[in-house]
N, C-alpha and C. Protein backbone atom coordinates (compact mmCIF):
# COMPACT_ATOMS: atom_id res chain seq x y z
N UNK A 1 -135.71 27.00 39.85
CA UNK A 1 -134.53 26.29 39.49
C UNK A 1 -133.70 26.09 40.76
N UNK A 2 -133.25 24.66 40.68
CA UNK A 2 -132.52 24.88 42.50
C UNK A 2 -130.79 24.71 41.93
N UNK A 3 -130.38 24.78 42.95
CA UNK A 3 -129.22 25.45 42.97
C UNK A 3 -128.07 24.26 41.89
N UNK A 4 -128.30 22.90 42.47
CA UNK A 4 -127.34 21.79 41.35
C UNK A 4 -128.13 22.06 39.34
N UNK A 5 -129.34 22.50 39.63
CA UNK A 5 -129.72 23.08 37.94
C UNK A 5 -128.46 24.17 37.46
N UNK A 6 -128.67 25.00 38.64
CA UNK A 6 -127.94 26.30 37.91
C UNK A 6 -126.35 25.67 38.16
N UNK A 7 -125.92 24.66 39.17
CA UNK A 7 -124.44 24.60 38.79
C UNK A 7 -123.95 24.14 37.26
N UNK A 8 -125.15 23.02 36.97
CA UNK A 8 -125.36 22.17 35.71
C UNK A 8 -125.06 23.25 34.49
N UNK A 9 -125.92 24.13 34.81
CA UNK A 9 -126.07 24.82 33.10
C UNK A 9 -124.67 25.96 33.61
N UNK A 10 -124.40 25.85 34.45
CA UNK A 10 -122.81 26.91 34.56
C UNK A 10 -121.94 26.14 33.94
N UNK A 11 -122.09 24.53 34.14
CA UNK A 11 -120.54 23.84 34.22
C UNK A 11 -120.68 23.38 32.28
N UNK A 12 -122.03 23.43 31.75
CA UNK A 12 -122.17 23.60 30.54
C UNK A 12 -121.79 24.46 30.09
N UNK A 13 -122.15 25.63 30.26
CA UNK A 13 -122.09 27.04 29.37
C UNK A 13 -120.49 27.19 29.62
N UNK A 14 -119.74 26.85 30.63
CA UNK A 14 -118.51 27.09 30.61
C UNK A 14 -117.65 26.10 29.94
N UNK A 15 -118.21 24.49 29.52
CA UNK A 15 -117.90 24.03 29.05
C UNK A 15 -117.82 23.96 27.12
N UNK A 16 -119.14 25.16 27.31
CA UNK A 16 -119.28 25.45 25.73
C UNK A 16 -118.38 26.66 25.23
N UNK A 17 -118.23 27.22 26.61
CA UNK A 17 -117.27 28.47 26.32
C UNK A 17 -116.38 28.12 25.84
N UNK A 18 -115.42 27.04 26.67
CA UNK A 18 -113.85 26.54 26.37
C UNK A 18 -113.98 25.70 24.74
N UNK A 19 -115.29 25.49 25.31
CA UNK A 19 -114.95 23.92 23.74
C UNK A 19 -115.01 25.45 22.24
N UNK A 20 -115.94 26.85 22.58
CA UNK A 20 -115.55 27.80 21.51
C UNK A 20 -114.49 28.25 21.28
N UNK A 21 -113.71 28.73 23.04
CA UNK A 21 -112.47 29.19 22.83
C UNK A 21 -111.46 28.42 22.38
N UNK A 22 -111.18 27.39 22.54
CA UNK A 22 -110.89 26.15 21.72
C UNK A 22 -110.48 26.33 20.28
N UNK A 23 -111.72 26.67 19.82
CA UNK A 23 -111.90 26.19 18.17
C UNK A 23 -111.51 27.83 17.46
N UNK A 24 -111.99 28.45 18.35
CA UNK A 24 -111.40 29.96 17.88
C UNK A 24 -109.80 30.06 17.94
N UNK A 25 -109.02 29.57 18.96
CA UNK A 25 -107.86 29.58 19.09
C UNK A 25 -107.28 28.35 17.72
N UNK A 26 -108.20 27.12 17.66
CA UNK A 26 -107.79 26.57 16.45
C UNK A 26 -107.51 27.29 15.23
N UNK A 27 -108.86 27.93 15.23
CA UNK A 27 -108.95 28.28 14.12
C UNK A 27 -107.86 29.61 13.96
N UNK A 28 -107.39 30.38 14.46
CA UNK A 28 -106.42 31.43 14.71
C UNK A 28 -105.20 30.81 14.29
N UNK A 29 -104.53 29.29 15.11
CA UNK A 29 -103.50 29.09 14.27
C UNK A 29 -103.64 28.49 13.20
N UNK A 30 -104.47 27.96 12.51
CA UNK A 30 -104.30 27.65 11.32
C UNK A 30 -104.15 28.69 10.89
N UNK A 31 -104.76 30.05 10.81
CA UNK A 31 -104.69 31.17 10.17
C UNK A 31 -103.14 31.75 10.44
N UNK A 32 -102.79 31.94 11.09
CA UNK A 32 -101.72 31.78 11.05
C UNK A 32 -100.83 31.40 10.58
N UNK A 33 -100.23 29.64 10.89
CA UNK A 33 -99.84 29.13 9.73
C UNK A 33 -99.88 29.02 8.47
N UNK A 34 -101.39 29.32 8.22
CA UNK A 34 -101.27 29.43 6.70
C UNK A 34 -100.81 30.26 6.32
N UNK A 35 -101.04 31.85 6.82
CA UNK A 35 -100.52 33.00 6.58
C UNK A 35 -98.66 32.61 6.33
N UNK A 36 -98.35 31.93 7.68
CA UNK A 36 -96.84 32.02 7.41
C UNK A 36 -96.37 30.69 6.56
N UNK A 37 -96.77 30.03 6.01
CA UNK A 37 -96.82 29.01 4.98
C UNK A 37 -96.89 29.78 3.77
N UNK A 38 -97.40 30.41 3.52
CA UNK A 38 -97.92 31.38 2.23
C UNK A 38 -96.51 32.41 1.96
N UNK A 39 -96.16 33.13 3.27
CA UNK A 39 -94.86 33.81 3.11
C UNK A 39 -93.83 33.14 2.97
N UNK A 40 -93.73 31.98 3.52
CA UNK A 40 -92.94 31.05 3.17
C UNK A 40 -92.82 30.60 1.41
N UNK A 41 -93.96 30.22 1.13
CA UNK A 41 -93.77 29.79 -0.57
C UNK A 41 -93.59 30.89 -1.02
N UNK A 42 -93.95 32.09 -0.94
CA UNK A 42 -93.59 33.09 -1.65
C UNK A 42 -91.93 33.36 -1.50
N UNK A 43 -91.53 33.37 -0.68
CA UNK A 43 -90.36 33.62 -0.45
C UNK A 43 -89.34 32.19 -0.94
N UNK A 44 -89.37 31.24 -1.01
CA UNK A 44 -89.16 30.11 -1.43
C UNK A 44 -89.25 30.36 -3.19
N UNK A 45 -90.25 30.92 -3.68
CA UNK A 45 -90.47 31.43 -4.92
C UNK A 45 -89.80 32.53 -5.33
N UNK A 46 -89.49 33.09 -5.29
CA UNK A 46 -88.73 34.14 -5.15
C UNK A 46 -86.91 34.15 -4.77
N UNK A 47 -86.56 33.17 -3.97
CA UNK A 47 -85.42 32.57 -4.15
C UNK A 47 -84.96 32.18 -5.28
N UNK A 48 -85.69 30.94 -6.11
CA UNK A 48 -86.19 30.42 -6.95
C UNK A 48 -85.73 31.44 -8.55
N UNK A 49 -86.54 32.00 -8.20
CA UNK A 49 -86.80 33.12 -9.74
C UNK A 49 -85.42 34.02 -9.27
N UNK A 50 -84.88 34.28 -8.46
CA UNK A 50 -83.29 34.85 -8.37
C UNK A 50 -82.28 33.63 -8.84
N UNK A 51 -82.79 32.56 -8.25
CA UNK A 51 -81.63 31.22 -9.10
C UNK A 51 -81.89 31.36 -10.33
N UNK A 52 -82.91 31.11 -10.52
CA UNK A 52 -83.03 31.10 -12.38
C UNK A 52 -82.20 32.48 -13.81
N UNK A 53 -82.45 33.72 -12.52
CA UNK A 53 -81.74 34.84 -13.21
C UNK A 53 -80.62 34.95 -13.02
N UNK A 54 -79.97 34.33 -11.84
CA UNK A 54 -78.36 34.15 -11.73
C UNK A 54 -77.89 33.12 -13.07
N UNK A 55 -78.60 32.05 -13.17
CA UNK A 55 -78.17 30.97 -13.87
C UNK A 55 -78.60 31.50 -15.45
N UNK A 56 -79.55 32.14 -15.57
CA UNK A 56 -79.63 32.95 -17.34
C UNK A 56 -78.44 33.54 -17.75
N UNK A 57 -78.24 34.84 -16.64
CA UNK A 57 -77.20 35.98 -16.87
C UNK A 57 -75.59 35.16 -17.38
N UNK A 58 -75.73 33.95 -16.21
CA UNK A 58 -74.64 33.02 -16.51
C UNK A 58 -74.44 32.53 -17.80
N UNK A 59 -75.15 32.08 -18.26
CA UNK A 59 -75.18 31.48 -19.86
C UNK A 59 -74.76 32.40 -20.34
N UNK A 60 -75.87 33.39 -20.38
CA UNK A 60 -75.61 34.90 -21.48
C UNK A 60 -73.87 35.35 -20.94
N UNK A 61 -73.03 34.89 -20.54
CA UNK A 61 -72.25 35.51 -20.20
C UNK A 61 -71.15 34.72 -21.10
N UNK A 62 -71.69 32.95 -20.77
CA UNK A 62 -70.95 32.38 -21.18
C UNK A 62 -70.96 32.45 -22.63
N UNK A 63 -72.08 32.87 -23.10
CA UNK A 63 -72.05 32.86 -24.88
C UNK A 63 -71.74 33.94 -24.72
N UNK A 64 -71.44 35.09 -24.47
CA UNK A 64 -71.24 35.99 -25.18
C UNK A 64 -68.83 35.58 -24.97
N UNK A 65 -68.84 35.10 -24.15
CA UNK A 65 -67.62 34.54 -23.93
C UNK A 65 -67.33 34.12 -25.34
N UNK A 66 -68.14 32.94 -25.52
CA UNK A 66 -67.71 32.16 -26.80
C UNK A 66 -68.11 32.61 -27.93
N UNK A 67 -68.87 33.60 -28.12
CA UNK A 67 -68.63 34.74 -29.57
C UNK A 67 -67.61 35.30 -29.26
N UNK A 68 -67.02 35.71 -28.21
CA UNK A 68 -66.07 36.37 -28.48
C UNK A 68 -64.32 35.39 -29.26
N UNK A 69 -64.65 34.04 -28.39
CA UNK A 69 -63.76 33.36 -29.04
C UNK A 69 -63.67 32.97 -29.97
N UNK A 70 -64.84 33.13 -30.63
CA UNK A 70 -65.23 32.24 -32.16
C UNK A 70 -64.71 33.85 -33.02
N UNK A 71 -65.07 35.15 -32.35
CA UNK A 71 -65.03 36.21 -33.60
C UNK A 71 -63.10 36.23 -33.84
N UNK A 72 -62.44 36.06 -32.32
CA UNK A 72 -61.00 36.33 -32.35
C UNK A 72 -60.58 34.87 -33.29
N UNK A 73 -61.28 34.18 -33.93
CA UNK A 73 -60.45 32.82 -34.34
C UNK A 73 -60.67 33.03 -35.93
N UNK A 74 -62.13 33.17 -36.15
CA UNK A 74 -62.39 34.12 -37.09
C UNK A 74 -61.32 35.05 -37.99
N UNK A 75 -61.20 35.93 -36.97
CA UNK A 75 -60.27 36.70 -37.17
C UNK A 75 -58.99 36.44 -38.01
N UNK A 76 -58.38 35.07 -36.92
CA UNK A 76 -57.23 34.71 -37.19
C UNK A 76 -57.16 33.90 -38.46
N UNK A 77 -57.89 33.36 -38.82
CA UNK A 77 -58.24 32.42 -39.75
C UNK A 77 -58.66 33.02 -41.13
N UNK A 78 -59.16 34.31 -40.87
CA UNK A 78 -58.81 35.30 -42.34
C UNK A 78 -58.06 35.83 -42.59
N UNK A 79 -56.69 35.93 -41.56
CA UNK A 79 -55.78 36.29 -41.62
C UNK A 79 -54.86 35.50 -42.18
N UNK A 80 -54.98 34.18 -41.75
CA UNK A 80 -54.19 33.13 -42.24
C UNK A 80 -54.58 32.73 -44.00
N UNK A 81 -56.17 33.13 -43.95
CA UNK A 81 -56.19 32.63 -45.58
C UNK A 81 -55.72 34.04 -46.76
N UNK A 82 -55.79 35.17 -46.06
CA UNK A 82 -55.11 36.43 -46.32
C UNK A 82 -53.34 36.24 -46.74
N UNK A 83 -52.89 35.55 -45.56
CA UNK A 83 -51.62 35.35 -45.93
C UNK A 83 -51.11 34.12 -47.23
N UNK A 84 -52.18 33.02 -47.16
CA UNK A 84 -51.69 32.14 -47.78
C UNK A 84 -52.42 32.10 -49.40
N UNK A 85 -53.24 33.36 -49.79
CA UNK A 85 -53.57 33.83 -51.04
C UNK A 85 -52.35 34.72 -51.66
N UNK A 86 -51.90 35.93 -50.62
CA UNK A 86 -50.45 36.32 -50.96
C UNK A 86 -49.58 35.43 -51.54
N UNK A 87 -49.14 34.62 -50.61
CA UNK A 87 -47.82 33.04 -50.62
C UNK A 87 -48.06 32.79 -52.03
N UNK A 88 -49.56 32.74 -52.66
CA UNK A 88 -49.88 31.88 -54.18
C UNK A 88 -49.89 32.50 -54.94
N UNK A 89 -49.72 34.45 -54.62
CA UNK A 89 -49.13 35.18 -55.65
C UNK A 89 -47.92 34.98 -56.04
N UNK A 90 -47.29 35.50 -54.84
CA UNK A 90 -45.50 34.70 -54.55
C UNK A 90 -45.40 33.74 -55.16
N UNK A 91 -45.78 32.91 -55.34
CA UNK A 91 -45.20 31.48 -55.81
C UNK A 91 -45.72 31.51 -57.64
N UNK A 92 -46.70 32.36 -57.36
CA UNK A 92 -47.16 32.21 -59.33
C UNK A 92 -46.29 33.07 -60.10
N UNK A 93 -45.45 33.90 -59.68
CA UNK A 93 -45.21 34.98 -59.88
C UNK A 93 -43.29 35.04 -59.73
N UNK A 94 -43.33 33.48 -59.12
CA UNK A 94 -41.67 32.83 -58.96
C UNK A 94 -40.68 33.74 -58.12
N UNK A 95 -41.46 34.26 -57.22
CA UNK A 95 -40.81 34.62 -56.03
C UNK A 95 -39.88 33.70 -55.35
N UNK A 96 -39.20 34.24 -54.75
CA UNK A 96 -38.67 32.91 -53.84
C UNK A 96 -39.22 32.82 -52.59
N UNK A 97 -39.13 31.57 -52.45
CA UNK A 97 -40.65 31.41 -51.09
C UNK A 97 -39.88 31.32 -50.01
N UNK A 98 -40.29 31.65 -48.53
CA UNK A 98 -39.08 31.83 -47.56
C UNK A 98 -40.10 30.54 -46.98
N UNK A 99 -39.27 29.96 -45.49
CA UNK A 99 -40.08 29.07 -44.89
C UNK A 99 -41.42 29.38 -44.37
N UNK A 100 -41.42 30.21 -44.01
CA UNK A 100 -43.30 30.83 -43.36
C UNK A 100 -44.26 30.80 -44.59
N UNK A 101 -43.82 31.06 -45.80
CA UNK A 101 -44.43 30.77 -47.23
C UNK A 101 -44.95 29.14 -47.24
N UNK A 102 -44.04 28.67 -47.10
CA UNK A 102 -44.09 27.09 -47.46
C UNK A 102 -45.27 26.59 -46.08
N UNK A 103 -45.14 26.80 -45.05
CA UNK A 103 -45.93 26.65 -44.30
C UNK A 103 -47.87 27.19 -44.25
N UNK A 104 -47.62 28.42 -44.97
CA UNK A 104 -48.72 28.98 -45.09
C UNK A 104 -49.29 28.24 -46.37
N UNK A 105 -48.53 27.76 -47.61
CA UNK A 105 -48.92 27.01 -48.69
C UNK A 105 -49.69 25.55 -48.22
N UNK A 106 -48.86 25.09 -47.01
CA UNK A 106 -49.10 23.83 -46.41
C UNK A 106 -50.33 24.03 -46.06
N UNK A 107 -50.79 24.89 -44.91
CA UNK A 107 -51.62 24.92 -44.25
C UNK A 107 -53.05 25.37 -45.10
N UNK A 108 -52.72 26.55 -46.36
CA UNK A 108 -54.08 26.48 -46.78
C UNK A 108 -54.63 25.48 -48.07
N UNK A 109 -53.75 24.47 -48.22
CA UNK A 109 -54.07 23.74 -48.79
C UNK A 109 -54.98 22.41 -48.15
N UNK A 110 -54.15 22.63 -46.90
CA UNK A 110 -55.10 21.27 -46.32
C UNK A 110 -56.63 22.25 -45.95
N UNK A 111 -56.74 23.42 -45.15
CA UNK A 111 -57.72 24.10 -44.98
C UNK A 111 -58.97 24.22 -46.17
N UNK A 112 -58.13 24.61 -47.21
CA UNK A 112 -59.49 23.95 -48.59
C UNK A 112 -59.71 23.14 -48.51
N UNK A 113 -59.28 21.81 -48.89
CA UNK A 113 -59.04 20.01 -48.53
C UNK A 113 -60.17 19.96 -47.54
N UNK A 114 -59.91 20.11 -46.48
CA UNK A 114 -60.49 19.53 -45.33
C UNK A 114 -61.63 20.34 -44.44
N UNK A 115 -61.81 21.44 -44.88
CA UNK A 115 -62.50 22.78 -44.47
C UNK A 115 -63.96 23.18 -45.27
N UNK A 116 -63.22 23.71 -46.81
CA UNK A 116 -63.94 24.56 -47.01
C UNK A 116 -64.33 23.97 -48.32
N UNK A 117 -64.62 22.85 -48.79
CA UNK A 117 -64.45 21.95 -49.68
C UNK A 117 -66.33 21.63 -49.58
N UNK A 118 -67.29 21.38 -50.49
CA UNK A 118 -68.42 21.33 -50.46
C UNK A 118 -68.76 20.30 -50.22
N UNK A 119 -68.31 19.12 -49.65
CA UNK A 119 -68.56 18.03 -49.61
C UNK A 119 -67.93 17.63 -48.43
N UNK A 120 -67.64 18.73 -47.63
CA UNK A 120 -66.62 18.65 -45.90
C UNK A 120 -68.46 18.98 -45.57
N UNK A 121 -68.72 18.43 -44.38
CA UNK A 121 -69.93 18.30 -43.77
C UNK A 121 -69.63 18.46 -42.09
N UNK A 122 -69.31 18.96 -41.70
CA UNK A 122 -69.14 19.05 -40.10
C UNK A 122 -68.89 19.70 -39.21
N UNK A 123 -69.84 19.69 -37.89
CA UNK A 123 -70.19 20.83 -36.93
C UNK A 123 -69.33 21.80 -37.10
N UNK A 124 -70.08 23.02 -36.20
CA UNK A 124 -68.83 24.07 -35.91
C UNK A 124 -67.46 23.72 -35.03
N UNK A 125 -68.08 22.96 -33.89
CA UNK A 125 -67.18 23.05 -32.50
C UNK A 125 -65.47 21.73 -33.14
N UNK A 126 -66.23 20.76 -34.27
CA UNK A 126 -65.44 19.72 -34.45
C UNK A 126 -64.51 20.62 -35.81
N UNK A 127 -64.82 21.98 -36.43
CA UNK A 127 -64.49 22.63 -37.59
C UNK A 127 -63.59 23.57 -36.54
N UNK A 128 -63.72 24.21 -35.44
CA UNK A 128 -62.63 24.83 -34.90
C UNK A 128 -61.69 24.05 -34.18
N UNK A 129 -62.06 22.85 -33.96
CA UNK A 129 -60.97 21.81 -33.59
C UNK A 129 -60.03 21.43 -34.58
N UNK A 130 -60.48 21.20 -35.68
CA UNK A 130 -59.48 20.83 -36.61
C UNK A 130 -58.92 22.32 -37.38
N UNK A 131 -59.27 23.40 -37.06
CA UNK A 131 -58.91 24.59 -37.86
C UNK A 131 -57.52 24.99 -37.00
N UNK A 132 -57.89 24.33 -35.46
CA UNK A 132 -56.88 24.97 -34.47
C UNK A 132 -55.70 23.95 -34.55
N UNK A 133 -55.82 22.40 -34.88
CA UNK A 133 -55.24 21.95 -35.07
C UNK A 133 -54.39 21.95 -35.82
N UNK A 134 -54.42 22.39 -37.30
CA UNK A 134 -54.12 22.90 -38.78
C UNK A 134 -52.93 23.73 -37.99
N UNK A 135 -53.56 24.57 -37.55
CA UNK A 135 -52.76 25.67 -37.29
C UNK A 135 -51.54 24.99 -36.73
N UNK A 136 -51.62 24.60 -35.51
CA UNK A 136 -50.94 24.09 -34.10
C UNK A 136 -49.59 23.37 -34.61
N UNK A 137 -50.11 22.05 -35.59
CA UNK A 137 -49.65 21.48 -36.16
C UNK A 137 -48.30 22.26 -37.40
N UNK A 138 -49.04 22.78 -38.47
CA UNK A 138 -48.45 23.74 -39.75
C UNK A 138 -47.57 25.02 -39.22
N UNK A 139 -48.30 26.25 -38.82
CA UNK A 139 -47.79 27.21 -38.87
C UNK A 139 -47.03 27.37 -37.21
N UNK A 140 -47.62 26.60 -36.00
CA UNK A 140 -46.69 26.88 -34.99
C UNK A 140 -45.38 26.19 -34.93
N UNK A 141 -45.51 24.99 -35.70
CA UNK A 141 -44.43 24.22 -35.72
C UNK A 141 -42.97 24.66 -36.06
């Protein structure tokens, strides 16, 4: 073999070296990247599933908010038909009715009427609107 053979198969073999080290180093960062692509979606996922449990807890917070407003209205509203079953003893019974009487007569009359009447058909949220109204209107006045 003379000497330009052996430079030949040097400047090959070194050329096959680089063109491996090359593809090994390719292949390393893809591995890589993928690796940190992968921690990435996971972590991206995981952000994710903490938004979603911030935004649950939120709801659950907010309903339990609005049972609480619906039980305190509740409340008030058996209180009010409490008072204005009294008023219709009072009045059957020829009491003399003071003004808070007459008001409570007012108010649970329209409340049967317009409420609790079997042939009244309508939502909750539009039934505490007009229950609060009743009120607002009748007994704060």
């Amino acid at each position: 073999m003379s000497a330009g053979e052996i430079l030949l198969r040097l400047k090959q073999g070194n050329a096959l070296a680089r063109q491996r080290e090359s593809e090994s180093f390719r292949d390393l960062g893809a591995f890589a990247f993928g690796g940190l692509k992968e921690s990435l979606d996971e972590r991206m996922k995981e952000q994710q599933r903490k938004r979603q449990q911030a935004d649950m807890i939120e709801r659950i917070r907010e309903s339990a908010k609005q049972q609480m407003m619906l039980q305190r209205q509740h409340a008030r509203l058996q209180k009010d038909v409490a008072g204005y079953k009294e008023t219709l003893e009072k009045q059957s019974m020829g009491f003399r009715m003071s003004e808070w009487d007459r008001k409570l007569l007012k108010y649970g009359g329209r409340f049967r009427a317009e409420m609790m009447d079997l042939s009244v058909n309508i939502p909750l949220e539009r039934a505490l609107d007009l229950g609060r109204g009743m009120v607002r209107k009748i007994l704060v006045e």
